[in-house]
Protein backbone atom coordinates (compact mmCIF):
# COMPACT_ATOMS: atom_id res chain seq x y z
CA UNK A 1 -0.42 -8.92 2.10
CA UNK A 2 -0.78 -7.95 -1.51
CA UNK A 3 -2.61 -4.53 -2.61
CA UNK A 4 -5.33 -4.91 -4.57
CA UNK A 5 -7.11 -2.73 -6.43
CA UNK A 6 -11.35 -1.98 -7.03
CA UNK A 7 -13.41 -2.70 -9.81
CA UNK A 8 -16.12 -0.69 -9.91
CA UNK A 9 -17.71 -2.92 -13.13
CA UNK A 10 -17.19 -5.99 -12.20
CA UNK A 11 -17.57 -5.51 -8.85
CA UNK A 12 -14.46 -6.92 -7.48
CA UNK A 13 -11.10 -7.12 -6.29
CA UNK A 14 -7.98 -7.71 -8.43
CA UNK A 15 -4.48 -7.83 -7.03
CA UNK A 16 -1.80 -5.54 -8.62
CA UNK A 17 1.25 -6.53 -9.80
CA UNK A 18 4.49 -5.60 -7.65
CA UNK A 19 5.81 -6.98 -4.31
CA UNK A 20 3.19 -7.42 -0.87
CA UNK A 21 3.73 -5.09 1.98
CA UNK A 22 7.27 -5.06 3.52
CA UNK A 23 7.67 -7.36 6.57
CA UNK A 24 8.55 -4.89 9.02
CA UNK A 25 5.33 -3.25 8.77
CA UNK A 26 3.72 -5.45 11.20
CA UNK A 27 0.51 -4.50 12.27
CA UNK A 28 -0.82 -2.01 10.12
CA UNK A 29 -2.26 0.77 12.02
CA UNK A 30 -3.39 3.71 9.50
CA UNK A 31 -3.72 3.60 6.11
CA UNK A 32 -4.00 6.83 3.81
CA UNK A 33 -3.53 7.57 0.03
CA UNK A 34 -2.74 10.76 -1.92
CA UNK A 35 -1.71 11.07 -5.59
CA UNK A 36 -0.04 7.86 -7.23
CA UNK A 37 1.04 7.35 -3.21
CA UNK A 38 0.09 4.91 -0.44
CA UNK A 39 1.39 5.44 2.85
CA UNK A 40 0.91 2.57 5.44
CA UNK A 41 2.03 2.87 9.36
CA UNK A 42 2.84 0.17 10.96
CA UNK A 43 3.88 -0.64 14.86
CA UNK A 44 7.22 1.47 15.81
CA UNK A 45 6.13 3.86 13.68
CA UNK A 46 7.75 2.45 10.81
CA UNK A 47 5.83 4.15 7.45
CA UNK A 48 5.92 1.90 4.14
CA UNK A 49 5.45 4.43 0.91
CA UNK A 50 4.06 2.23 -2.13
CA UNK A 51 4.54 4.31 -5.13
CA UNK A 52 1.41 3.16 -7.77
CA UNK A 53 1.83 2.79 -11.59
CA UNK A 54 0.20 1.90 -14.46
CA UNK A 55 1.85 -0.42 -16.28
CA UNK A 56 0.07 -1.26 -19.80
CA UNK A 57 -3.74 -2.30 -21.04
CA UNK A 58 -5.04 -5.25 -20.02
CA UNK A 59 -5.04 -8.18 -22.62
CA UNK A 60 -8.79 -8.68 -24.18
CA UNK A 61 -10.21 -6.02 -21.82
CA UNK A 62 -11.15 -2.34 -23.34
CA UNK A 63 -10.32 0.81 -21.29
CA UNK A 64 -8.52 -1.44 -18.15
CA UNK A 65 -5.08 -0.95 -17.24
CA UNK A 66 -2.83 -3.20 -14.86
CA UNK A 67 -1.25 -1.09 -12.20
CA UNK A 68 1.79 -1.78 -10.12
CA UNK A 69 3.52 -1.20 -6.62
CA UNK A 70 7.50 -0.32 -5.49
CA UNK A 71 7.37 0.08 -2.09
CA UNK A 72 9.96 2.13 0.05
CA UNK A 73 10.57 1.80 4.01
CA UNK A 74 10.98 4.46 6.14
CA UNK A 75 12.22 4.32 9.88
CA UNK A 76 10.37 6.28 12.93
CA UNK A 77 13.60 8.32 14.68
CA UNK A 78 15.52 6.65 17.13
CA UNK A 79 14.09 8.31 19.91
CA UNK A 80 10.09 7.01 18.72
CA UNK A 81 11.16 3.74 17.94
CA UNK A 82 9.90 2.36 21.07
CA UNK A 83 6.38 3.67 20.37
CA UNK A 84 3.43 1.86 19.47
CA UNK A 85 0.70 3.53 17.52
CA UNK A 86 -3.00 3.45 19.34
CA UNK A 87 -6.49 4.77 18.76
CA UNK A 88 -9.26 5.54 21.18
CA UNK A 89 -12.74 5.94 20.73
């Protein structure tokens, strides 16, 4: 899946530029942002870091910038690879 970021003018969605989520992170579970950082979980606790940019003004478009992603896998330990991430309510 590609990231996308909001628009609050226009009232929309625009992908960013940059590669979709890594394939091992099947099943997202949790999702959480901080800084220029997205961190995504997926199943066996496998965490994908996408590291957000901007890259340059947009073309004919005042003020709006095109942003980017370089994502970065990191594996659960050994001994929690076997674990599957849940939520109760």
């Amino acid at each position: 899946m590609k990231l996308k970021v909001y628009d609050t003018e226009t009232d929309s969605w625009e992908a960013i530029e940059g590669p979709p989520l890594p394939e091992q992170i099947c099943k997202p579970f949790a999702v959480n942002a901080f800084d220029s950082q997205i961190y995504v979980v997926g199943r066996n606790l496998l965490v994908a870091v996408g590291h957000i940019s901007k890259l340059k003004l947009k073309e004919n478009c005042e003020g709006k910038w095109n942003f980017g992603v370089r994502w970065h896998v990191i594996n659960a330990p050994k001994s929690l690879s076997d674990l599957t991430p849940s939520s109760s309510q």
